[in-house]
Protein backbone atom coordinates (compact mmCIF):
# COMPACT_ATOMS: atom_id res chain seq x y z
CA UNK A 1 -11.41 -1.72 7.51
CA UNK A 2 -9.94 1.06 9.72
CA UNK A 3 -6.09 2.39 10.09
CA UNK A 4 -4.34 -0.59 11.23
CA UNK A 5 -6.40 -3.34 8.81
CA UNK A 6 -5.26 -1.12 6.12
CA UNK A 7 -1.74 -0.86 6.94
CA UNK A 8 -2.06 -4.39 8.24
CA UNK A 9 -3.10 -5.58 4.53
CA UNK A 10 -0.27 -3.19 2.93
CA UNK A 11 2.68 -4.91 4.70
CA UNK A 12 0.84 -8.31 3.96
CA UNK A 13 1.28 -7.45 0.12
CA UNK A 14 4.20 -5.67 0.11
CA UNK A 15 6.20 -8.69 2.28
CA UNK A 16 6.68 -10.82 -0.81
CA UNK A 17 8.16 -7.51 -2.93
CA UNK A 18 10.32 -6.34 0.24
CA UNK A 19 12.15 -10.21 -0.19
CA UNK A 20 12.50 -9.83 -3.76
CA UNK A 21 13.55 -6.81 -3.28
CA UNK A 22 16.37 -7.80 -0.72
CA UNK A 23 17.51 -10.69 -2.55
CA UNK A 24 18.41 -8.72 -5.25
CA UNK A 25 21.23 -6.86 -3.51
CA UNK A 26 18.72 -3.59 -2.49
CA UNK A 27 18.35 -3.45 1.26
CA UNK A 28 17.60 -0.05 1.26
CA UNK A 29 15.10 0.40 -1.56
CA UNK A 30 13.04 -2.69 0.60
CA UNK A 31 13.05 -0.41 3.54
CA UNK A 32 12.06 2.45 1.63
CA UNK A 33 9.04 0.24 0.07
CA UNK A 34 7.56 -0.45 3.31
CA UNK A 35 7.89 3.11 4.53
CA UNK A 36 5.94 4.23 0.99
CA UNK A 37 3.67 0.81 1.12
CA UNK A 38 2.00 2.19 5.23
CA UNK A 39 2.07 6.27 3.87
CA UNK A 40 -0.20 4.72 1.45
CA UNK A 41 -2.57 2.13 2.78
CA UNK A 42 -5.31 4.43 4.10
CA UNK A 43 -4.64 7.52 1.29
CA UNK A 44 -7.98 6.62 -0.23
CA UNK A 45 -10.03 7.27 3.67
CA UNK A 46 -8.81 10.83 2.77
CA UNK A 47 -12.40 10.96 1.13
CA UNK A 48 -13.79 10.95 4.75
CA UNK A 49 -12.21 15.12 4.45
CA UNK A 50 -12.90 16.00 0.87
CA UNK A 51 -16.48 16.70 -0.87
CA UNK A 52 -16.93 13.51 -2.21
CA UNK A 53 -19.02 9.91 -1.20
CA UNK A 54 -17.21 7.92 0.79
CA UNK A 55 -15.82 4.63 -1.17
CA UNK A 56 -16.30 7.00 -4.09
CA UNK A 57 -13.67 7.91 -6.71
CA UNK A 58 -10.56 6.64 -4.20
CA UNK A 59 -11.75 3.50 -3.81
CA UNK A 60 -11.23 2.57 -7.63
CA UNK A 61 -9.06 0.93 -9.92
CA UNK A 62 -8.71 4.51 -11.72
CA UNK A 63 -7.54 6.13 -8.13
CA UNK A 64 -4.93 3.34 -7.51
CA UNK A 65 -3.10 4.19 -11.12
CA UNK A 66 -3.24 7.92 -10.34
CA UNK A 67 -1.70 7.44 -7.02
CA UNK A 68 0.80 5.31 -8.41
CA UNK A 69 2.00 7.81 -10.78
CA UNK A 70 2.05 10.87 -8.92
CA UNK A 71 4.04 8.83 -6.53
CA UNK A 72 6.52 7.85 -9.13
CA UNK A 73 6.59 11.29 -10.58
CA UNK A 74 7.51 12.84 -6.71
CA UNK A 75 10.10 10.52 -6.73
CA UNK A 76 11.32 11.44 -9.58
CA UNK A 77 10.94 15.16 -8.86
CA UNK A 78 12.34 14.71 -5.38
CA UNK A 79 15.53 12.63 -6.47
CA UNK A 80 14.90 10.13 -4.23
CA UNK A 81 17.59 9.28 -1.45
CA UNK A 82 18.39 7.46 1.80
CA UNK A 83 18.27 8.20 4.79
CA UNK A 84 21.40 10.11 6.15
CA UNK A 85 21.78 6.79 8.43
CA UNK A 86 22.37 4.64 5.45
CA UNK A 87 25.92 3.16 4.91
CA UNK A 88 28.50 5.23 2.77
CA UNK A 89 28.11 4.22 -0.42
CA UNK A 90 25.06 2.84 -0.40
CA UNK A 91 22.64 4.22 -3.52
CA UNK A 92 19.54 3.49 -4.78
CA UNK A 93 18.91 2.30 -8.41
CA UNK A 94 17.93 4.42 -11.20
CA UNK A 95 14.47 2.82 -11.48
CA UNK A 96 13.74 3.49 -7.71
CA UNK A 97 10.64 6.20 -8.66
CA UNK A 98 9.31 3.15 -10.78
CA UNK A 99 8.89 0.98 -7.30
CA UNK A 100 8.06 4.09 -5.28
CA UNK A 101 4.76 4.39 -7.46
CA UNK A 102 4.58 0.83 -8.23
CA UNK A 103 4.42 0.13 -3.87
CA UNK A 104 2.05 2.96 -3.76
CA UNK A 105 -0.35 1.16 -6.45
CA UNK A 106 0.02 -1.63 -4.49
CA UNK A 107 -0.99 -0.33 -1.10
CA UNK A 108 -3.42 1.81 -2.48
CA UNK A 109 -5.02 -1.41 -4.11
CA UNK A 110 -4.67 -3.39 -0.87
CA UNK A 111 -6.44 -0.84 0.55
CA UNK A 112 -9.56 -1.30 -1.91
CA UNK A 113 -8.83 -5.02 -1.73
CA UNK A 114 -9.61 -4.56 2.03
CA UNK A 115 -12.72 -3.05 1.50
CA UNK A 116 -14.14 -5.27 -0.45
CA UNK A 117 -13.99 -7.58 2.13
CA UNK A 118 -16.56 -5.55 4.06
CA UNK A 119 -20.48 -5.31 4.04
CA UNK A 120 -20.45 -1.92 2.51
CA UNK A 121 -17.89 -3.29 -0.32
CA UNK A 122 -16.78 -1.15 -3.33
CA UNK A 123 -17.14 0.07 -6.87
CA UNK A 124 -13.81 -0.39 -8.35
CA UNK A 125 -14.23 0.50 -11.63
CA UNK A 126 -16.79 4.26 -11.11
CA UNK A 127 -18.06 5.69 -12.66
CA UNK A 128 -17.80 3.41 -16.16
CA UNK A 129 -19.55 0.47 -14.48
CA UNK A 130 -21.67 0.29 -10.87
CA UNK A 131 -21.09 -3.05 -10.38
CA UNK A 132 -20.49 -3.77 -6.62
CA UNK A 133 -18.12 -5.84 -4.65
CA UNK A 134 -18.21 -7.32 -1.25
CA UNK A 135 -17.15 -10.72 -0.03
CA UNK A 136 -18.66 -9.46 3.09
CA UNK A 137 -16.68 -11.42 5.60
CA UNK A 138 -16.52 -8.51 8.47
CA UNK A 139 -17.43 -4.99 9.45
CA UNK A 140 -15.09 -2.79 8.45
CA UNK A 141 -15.06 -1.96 12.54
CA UNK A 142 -14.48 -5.23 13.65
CA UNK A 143 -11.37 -4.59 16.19
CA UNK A 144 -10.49 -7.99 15.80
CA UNK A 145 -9.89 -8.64 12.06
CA UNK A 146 -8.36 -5.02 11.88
CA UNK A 147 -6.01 -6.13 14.62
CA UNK A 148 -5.79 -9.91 13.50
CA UNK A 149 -4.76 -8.06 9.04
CA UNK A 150 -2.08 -5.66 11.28
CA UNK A 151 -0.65 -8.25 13.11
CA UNK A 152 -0.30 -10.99 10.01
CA UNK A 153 0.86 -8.12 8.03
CA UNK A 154 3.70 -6.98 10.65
CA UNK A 155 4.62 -10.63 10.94
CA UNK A 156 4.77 -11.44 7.17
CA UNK A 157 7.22 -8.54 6.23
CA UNK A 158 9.27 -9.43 9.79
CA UNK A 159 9.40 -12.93 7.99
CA UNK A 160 10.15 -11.60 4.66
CA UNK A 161 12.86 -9.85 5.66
CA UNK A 162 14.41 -12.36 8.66
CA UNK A 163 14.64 -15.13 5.51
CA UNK A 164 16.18 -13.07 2.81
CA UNK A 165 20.07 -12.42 3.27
């Protein structure tokens, strides 16, 4: 997949988290889920810049935990807090790092999930085992199913977040 099946895929898993999320009283956190959930969703294409195969190390199940945890730990580090256009009063929960690097494991996992859906497919569990996956359903350059994953994935969190108070 390219940038917008990716981020496309993201919002499509996050959507179901960002309701939970606002049902249970934390409007803001859900907005700050979806911001973390599409900084995410192509992190692993970084290997198209650094000395390593493409689909390589980020595209496994090791590489979505790290990413997860740094992301929690920068969180943590960074004190997390809302936007200065946030209500008065309005604060985030003490576990907010925890869902900062628990949406970034899930976007970062969406994004393998995506490629696996792809000829090329992926290795999710280099370098202890080569067994490949690939569903191979489309190119990962098909315009259409890139467009078609953004689109679903814009309109699932716009639903997820229309239907929860």
């Amino acid at each position: 997949m390219y940038w917008r099946g990716h981020v496309g895929i993201a919002l499509l898993a996050y959507a179901p988290v960002a309701g939970a999320v606002r049902v249970a009283g934390e409007p803001g956190l859900a907005t700050l889920g979806a911001v973390v959930a599409v900084a995410f969703a192509t992190l692993p294409d970084a290997d198209e810049w650094l000395p390593v195969a493409h689909r390589g190390p980020t595209h496994t199940v090791a590489f979505v935990v790290a990413a997860g945890v740094v992301a929690a730990l920068a969180a943590l580090a960074a004190g997390v807090v809302l936007p200065a256009s946030a209500p008065t009063g309005t604060t985030l929960p003490p576990w907010t790092p925890a869902f900062v690097g628990g949406v970034a494991a899930l976007s970062v996992c969406s994004h393998v999930a995506g490629d696996a859906i792809t000829p090329m497919g992926i290795r999710p569990f280099r370098p202890l085992s080569g067994w490949h996956v690939t569903l191979d359903l489309t190119p990962a350059a098909n315009p259409r199913a890139n467009r078609l994953f953004l689109g679903l994935g814009v309109a699932a969190l716009a639903l997820s977040i229309g239907l929860t108070p």
